[in-house]
PDB file of N, CA and C in Angstrom:
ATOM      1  N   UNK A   1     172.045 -49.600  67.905  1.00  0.00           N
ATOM      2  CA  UNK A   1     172.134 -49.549  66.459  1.00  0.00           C
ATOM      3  C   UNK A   1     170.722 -49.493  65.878  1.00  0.00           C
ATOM      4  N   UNK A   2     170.721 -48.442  64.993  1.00  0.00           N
ATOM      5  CA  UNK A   2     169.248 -48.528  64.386  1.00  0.00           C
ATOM      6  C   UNK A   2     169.246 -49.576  62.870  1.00  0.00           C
ATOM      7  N   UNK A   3     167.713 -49.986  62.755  1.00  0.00           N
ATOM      8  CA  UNK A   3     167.787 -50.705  62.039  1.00  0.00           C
ATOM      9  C   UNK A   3     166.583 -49.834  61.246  1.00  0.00           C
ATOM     10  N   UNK A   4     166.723 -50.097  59.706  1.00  0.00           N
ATOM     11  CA  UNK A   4     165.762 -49.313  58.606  1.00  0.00           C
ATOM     12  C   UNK A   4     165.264 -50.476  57.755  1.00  0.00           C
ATOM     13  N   UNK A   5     164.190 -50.131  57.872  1.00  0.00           N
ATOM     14  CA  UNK A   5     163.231 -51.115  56.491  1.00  0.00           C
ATOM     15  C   UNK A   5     163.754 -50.257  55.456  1.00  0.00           C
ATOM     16  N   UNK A   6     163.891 -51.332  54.359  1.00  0.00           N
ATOM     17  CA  UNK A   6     164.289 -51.005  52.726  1.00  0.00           C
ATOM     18  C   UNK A   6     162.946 -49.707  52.694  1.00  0.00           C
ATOM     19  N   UNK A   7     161.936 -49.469  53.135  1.00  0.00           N
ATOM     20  CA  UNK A   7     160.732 -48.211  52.935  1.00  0.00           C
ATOM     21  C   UNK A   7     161.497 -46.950  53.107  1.00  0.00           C
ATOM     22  N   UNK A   8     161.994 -47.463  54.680  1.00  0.00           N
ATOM     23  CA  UNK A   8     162.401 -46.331  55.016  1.00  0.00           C
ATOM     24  C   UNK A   8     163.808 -45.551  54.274  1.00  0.00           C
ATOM     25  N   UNK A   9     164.520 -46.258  53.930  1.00  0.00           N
ATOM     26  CA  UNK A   9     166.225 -46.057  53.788  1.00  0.00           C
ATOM     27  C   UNK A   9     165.781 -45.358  51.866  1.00  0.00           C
ATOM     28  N   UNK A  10     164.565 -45.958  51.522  1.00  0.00           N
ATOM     29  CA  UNK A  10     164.320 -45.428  49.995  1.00  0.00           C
ATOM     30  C   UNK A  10     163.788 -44.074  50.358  1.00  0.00           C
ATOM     31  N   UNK A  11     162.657 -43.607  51.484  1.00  0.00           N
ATOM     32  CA  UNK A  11     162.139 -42.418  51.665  1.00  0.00           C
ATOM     33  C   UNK A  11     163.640 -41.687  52.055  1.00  0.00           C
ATOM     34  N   UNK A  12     164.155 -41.889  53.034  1.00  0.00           N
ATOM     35  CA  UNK A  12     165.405 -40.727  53.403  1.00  0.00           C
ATOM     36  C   UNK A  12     166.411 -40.797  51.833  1.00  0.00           C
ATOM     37  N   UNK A  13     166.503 -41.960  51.376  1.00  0.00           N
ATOM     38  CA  UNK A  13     167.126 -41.609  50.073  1.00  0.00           C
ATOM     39  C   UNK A  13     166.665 -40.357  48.984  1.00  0.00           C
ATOM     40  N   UNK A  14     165.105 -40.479  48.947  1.00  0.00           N
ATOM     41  CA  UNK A  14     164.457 -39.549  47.929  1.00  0.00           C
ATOM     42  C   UNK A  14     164.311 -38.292  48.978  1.00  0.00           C
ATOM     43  N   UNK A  15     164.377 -38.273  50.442  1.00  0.00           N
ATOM     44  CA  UNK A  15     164.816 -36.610  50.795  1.00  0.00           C
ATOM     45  C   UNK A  15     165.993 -36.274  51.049  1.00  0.00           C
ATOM     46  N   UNK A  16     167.282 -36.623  50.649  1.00  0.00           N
ATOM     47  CA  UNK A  16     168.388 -36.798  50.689  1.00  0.00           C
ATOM     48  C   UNK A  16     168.315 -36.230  49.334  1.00  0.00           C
ATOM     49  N   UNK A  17     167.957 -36.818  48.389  1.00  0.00           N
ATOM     50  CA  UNK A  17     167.852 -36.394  46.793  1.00  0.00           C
ATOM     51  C   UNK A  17     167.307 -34.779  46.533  1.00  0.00           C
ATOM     52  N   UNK A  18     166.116 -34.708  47.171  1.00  0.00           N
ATOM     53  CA  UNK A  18     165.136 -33.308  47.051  1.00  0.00           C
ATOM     54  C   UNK A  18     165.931 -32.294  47.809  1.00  0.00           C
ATOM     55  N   UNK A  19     166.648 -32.518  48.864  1.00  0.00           N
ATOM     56  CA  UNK A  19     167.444 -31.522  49.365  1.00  0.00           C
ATOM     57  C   UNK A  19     168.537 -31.335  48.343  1.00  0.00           C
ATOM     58  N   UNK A  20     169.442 -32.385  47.405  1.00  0.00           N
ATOM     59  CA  UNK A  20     170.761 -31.439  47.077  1.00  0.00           C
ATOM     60  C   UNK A  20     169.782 -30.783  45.935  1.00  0.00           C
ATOM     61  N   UNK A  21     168.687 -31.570  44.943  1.00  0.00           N
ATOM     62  CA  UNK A  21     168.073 -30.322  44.264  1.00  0.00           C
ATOM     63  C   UNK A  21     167.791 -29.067  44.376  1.00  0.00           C
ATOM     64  N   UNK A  22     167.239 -28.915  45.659  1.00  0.00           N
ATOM     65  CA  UNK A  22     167.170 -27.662  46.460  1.00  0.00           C
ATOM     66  C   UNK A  22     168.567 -26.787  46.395  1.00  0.00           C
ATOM     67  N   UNK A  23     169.296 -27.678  46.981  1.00  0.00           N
ATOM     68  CA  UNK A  23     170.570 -27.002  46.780  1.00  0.00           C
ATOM     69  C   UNK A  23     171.326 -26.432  45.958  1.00  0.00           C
ATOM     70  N   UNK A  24     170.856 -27.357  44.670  1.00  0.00           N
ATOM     71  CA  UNK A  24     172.049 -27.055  43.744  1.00  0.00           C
ATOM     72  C   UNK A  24     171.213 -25.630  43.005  1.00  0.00           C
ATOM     73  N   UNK A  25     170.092 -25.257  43.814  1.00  0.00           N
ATOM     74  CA  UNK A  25     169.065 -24.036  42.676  1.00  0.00           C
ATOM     75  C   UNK A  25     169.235 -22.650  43.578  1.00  0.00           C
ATOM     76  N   UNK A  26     170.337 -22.973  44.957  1.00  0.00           N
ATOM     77  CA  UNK A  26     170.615 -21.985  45.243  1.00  0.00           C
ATOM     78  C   UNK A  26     171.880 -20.809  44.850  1.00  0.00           C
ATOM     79  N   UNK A  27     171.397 -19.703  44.783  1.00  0.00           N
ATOM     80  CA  UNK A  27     172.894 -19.269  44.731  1.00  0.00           C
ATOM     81  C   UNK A  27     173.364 -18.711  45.965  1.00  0.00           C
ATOM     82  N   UNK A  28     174.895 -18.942  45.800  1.00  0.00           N
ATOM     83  CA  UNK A  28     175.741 -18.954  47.081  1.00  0.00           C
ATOM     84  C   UNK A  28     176.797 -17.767  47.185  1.00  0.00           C
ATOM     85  N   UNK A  29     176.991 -17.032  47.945  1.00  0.00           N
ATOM     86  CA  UNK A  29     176.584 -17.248  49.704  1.00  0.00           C
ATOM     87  C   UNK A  29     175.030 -17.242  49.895  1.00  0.00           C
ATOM     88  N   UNK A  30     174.857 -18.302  50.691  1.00  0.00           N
ATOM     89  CA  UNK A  30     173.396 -18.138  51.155  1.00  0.00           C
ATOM     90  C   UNK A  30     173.538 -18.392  53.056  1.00  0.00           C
ATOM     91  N   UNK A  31     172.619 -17.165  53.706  1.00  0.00           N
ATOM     92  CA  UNK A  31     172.349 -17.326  54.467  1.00  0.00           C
ATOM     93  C   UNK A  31     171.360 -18.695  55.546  1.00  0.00           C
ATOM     94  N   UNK A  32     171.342 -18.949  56.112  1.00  0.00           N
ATOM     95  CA  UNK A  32     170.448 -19.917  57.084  1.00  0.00           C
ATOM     96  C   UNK A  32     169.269 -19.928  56.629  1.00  0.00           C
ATOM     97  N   UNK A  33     169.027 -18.770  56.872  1.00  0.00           N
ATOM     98  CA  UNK A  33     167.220 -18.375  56.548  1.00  0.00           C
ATOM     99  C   UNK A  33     167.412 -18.241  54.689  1.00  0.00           C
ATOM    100  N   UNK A  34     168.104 -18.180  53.984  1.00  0.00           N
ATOM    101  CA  UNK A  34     167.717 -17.883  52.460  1.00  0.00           C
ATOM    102  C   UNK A  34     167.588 -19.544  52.484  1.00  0.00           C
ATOM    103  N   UNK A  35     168.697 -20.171  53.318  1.00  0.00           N
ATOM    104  CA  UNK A  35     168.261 -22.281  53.219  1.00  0.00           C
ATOM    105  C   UNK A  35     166.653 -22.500  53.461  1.00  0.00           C
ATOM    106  N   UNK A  36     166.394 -21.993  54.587  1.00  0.00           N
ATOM    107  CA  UNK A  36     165.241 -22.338  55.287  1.00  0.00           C
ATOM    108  C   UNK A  36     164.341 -21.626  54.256  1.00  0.00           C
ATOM    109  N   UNK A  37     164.480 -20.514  53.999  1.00  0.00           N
ATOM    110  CA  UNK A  37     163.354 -20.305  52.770  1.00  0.00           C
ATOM    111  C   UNK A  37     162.820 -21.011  51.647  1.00  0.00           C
ATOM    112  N   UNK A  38     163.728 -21.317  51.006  1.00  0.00           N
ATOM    113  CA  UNK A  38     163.668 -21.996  49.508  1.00  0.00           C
ATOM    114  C   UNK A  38     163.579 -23.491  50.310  1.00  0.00           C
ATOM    115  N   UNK A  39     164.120 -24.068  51.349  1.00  0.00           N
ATOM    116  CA  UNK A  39     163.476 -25.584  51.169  1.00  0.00           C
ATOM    117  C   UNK A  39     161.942 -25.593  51.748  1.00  0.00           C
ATOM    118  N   UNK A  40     161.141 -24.616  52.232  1.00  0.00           N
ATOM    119  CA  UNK A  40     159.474 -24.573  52.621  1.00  0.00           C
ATOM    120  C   UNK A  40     159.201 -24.250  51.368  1.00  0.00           C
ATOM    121  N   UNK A  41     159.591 -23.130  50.787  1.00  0.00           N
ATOM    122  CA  UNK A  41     158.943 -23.186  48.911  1.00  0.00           C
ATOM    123  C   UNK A  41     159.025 -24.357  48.383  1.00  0.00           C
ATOM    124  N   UNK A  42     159.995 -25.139  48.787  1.00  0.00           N
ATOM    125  CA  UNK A  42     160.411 -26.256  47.843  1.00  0.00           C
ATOM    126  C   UNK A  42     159.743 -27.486  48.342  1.00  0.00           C
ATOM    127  N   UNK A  43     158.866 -27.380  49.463  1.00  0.00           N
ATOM    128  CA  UNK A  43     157.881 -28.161  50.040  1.00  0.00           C
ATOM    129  C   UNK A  43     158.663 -29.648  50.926  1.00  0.00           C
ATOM    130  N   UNK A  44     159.875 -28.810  51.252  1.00  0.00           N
ATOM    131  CA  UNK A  44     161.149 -30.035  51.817  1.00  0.00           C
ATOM    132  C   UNK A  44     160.622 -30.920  52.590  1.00  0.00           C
ATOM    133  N   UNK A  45     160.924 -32.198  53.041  1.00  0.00           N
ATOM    134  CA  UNK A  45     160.133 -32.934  53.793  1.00  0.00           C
ATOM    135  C   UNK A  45     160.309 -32.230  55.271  1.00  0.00           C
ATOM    136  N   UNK A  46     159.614 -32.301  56.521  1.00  0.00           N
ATOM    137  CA  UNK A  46     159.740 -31.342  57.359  1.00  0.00           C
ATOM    138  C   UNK A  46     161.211 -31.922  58.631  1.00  0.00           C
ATOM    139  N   UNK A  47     162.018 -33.198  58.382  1.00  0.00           N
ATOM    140  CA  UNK A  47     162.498 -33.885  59.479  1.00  0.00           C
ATOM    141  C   UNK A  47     163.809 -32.599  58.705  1.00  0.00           C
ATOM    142  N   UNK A  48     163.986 -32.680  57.286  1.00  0.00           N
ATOM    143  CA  UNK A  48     165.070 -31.944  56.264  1.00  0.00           C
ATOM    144  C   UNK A  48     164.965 -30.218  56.767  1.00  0.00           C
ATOM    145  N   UNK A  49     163.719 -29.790  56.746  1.00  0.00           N
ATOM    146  CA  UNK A  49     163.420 -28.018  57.092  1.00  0.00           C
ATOM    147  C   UNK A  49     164.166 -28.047  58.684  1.00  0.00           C
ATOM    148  N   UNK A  50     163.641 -29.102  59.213  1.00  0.00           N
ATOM    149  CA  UNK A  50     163.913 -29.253  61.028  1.00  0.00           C
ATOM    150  C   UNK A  50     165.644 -28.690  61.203  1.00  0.00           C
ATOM    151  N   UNK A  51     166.471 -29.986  60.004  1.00  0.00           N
ATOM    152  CA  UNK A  51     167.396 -30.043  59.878  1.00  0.00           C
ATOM    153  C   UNK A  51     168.509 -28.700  59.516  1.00  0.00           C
ATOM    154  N   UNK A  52     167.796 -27.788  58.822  1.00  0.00           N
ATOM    155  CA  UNK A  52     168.479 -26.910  58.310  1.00  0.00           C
ATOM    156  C   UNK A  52     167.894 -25.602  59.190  1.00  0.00           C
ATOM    157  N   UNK A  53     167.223 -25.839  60.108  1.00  0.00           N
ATOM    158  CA  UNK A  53     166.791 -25.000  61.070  1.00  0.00           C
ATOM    159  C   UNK A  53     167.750 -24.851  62.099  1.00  0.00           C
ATOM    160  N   UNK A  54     168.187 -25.849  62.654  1.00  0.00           N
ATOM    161  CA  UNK A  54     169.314 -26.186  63.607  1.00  0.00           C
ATOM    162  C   UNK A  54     170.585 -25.952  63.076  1.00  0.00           C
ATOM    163  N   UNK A  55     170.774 -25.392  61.589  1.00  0.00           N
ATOM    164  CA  UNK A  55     172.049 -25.145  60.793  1.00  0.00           C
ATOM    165  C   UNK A  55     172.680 -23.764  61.956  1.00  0.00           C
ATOM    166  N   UNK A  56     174.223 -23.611  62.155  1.00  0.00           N
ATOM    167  CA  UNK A  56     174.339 -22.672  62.519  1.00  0.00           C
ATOM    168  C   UNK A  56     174.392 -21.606  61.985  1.00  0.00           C
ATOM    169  N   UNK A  57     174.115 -20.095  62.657  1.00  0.00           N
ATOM    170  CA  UNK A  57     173.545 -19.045  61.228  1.00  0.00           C
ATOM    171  C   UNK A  57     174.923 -18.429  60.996  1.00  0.00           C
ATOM    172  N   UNK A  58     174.885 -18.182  59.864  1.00  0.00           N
ATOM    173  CA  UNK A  58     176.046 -18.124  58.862  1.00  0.00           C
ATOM    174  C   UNK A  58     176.319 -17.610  57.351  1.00  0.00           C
ATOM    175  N   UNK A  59     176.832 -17.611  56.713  1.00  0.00           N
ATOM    176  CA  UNK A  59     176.448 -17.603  55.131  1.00  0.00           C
ATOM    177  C   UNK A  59     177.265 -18.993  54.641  1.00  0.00           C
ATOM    178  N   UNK A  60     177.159 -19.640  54.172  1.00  0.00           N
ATOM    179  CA  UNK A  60     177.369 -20.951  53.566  1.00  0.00           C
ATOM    180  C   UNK A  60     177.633 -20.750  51.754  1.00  0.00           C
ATOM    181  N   UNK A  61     178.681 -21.092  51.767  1.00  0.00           N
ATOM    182  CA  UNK A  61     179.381 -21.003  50.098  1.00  0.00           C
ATOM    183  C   UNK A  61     179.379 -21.941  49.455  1.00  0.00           C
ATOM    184  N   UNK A  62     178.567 -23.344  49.945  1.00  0.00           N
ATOM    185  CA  UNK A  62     178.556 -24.024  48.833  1.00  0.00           C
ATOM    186  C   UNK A  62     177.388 -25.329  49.693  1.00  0.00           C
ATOM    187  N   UNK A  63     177.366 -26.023  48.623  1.00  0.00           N
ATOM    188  CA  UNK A  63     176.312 -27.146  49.061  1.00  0.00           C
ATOM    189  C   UNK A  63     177.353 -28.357  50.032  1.00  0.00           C
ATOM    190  N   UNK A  64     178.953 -28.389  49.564  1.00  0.00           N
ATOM    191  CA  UNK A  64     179.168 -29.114  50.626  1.00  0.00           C
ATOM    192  C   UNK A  64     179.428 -28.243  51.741  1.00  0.00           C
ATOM    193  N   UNK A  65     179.498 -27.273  52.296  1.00  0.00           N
ATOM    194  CA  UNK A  65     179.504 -26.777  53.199  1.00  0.00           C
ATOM    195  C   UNK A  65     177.942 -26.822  54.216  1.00  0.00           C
ATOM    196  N   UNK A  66     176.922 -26.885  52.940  1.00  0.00           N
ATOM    197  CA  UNK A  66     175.597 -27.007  54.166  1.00  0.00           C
ATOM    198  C   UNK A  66     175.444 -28.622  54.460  1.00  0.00           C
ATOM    199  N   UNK A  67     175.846 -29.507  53.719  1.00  0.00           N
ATOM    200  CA  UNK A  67     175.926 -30.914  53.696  1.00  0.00           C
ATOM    201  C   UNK A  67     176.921 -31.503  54.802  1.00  0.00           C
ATOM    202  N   UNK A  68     177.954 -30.716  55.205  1.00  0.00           N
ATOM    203  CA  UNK A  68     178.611 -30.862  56.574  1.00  0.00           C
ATOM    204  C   UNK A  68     178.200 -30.909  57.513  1.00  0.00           C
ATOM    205  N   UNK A  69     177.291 -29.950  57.624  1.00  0.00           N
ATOM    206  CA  UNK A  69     176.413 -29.521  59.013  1.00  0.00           C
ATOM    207  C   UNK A  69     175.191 -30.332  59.003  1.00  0.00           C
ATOM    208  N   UNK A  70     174.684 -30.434  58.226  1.00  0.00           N
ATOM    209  CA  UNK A  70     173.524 -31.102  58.046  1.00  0.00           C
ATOM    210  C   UNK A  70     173.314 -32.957  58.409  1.00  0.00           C
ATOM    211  N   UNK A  71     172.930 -33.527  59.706  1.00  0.00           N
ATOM    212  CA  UNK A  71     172.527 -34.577  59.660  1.00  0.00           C
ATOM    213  C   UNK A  71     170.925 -34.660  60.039  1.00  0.00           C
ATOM    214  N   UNK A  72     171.010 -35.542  58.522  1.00  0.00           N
ATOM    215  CA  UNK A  72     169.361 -35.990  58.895  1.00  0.00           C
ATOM    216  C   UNK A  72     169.324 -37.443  59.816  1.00  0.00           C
ATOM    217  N   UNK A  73     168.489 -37.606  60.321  1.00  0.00           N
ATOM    218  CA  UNK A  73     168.402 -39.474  61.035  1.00  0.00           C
ATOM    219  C   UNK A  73     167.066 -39.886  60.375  1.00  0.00           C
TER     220      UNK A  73
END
């Protein structure tokens, strides 16, 4: 079982946050790489870019659809 300092659980909170922003400024269908684009413009934290790198490639219709696939740790 992992354990998180209140530091940490507030940082993954605020990139948890910066990603659905990201998200919600996409329009959809968006491909893998149109994700991976706009979150390096969007200066995403890099564990989040990692994350959506490993997305399978696809076109994705909505933000809960990339939010399915998507685990950050």
């Amino acid at each position: 079982m992992r354990h998180h300092s209140p530091h940490t659980s507030t940082l993954e909170s605020a990139a948890h946050e910066r990603l659905l922003g990201t998200l919600r400024s996409i329009d959809y269908p968006a491909t893998k790489d149109d994700l991976l684009r706009i979150a390096v413009l969007d200066h995403l934290e890099v564990p989040t870019i990692d994350a959506i790198h490993e997305l399978p490639t696809r076109d994705y219709h909505g933000i809960s659809e990339v939010l399915k696939e998507i685990a950050l740790d």
